[in-house]
C-alpha atoms as a PDB file:
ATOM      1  CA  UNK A   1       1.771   4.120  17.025  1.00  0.00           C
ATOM      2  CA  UNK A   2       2.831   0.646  15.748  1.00  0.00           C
ATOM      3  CA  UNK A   3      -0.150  -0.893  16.463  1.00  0.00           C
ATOM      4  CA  UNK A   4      -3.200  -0.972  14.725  1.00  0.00           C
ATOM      5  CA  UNK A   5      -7.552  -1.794  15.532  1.00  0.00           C
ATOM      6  CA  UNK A   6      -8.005  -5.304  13.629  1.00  0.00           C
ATOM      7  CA  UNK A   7     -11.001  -7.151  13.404  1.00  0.00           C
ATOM      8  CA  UNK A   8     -11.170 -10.814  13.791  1.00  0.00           C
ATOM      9  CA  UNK A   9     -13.781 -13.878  13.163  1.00  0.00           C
ATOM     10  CA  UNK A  10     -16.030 -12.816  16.305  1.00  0.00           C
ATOM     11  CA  UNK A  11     -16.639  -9.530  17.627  1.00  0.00           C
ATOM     12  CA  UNK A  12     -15.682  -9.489  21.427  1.00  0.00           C
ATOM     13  CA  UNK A  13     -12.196 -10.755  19.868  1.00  0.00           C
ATOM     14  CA  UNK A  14     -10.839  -7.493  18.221  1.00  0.00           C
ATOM     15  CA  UNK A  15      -8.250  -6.158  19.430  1.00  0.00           C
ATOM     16  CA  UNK A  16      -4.673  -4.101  18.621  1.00  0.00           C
ATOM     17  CA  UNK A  17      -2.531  -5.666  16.258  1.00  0.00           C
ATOM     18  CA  UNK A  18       1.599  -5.065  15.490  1.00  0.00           C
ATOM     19  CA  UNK A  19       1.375  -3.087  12.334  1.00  0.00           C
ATOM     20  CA  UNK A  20       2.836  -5.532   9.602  1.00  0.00           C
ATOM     21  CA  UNK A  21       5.967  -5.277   8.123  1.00  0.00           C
ATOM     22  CA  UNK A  22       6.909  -2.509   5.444  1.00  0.00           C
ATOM     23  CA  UNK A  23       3.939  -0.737   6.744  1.00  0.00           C
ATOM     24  CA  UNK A  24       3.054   2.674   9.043  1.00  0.00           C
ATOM     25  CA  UNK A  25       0.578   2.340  11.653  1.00  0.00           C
ATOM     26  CA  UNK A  26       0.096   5.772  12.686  1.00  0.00           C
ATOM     27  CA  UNK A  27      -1.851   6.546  16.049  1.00  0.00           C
ATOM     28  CA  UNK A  28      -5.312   5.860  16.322  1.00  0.00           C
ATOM     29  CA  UNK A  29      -5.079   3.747  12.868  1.00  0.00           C
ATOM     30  CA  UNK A  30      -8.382   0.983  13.024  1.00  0.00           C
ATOM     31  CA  UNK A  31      -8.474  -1.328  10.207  1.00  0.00           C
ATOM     32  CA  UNK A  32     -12.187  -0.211   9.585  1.00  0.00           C
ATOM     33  CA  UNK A  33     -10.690   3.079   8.093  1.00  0.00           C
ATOM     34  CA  UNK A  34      -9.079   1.542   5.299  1.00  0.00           C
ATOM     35  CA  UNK A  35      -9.695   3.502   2.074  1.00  0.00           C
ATOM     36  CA  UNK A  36     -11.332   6.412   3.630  1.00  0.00           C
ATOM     37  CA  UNK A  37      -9.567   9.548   5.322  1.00  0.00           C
ATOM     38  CA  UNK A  38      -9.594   8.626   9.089  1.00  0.00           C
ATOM     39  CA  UNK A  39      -6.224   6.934  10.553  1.00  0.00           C
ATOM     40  CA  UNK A  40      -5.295   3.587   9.364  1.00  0.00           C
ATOM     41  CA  UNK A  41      -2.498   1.101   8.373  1.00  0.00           C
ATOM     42  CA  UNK A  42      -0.511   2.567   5.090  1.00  0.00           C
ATOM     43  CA  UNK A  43       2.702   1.385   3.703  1.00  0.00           C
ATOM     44  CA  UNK A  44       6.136   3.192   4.358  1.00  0.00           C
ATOM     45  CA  UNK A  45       8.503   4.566   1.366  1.00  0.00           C
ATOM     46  CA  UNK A  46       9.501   1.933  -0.946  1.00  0.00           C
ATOM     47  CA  UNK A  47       6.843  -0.207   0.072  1.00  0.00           C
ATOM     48  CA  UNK A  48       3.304  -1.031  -2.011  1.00  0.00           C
ATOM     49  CA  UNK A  49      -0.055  -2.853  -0.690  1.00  0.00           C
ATOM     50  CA  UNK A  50      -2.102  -3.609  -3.640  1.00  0.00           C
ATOM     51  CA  UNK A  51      -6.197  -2.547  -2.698  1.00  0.00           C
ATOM     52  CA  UNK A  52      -7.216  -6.160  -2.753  1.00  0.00           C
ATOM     53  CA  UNK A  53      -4.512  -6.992   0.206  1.00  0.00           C
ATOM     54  CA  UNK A  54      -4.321  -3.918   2.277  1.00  0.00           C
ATOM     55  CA  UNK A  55      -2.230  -5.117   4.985  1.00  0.00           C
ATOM     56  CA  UNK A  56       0.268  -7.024   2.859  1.00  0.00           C
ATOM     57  CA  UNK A  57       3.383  -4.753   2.280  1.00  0.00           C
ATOM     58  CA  UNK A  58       5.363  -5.764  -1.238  1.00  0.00           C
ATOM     59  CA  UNK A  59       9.013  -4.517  -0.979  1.00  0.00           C
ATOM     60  CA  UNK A  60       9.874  -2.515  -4.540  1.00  0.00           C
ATOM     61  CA  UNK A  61      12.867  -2.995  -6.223  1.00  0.00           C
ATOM     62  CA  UNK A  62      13.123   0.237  -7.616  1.00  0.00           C
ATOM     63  CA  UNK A  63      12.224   2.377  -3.927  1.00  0.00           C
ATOM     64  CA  UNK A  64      11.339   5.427  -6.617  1.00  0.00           C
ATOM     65  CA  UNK A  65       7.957   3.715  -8.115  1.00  0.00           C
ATOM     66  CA  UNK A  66       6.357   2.902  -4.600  1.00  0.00           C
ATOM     67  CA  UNK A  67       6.099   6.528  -2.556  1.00  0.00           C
ATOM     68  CA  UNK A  68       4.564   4.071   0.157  1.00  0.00           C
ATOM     69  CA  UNK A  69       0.580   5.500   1.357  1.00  0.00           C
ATOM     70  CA  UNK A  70      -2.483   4.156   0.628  1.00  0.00           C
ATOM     71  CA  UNK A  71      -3.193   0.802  -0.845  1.00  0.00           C
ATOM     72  CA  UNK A  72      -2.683   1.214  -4.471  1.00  0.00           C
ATOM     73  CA  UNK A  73      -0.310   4.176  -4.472  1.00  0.00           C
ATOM     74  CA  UNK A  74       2.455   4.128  -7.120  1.00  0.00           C
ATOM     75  CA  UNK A  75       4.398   6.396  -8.973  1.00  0.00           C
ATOM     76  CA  UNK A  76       2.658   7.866 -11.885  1.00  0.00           C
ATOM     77  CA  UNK A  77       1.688   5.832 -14.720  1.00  0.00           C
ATOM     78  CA  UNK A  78       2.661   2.598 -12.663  1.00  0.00           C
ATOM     79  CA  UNK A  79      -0.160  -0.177 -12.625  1.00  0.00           C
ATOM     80  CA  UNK A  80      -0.813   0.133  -8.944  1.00  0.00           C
ATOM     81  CA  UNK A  81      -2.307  -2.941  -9.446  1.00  0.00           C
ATOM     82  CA  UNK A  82       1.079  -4.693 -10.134  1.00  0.00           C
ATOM     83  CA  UNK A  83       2.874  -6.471  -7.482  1.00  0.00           C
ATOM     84  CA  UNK A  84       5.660  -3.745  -6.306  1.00  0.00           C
ATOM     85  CA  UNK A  85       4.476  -1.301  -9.183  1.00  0.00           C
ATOM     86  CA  UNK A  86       6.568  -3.041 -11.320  1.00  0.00           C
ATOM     87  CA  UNK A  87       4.601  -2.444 -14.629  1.00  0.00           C
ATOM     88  CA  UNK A  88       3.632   0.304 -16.660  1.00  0.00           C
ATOM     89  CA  UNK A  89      -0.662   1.184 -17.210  1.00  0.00           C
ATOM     90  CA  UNK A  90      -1.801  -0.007 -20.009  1.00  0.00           C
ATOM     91  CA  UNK A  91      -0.898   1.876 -23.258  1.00  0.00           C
ATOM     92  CA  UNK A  92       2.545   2.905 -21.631  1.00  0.00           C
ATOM     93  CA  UNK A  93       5.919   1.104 -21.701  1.00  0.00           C
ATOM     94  CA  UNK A  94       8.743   1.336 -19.634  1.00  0.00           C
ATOM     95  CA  UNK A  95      11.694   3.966 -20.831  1.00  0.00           C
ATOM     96  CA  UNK A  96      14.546   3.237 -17.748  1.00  0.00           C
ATOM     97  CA  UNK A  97      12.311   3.926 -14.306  1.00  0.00           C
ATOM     98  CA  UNK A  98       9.520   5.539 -15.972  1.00  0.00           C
ATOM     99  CA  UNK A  99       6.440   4.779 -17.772  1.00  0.00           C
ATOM    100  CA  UNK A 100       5.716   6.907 -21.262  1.00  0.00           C
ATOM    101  CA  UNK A 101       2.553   7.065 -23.233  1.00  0.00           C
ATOM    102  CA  UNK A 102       2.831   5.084 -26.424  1.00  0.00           C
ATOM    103  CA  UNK A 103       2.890   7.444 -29.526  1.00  0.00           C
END
């Protein structure tokens, strides 16, 4: 725990890594696991990673949008593909800290 298997430029170089800030590195987490539904690097509560930078951990403002998980997890009808789920999916808008279909 707190560590994680990262891969670097050659082979016989990987090694464990500190799992990064604002993230959970439970045990046996391996960097090659990413997206699937063996062990690997996922951000803690109040915390997002967006899927095109798994390891980087964006701190949320509002700790309610970003349950922390996967790369790409926000609360629903965030845009879990906006820095610290801080917008609404398209066709919504914001209504206080939620996101509502527009009518």
């Amino acid at each position: 725990e707190g560590t994680y298997w990262a891969l670097r430029q050659a082979p016989d170089e990987a090694g464990c890594d500190p799992c990064p800030p604002g993230m959970e590195c439970p045990h046996g987490s391996d960097i090659r696991n990413l997206g699937g539904s063996l062990q690997h690097p996922v951000a803690k509560a109040g915390y997002m990673t967006l899927r095109t930078e798994p390891l980087k951990a964006y701190k949320c403002e509002n700790t309610r949008l970003c349950p922390g998980g996967p790369a790409g997890s926000c609360a629903d009808h965030h845009d879990a593909t906006s820095v610290a789920c801080g917008a609404c999916m398209p066709g919504e808008y914001g209504d206080g800290d939620t996101c509502v279909p527009c009518d």
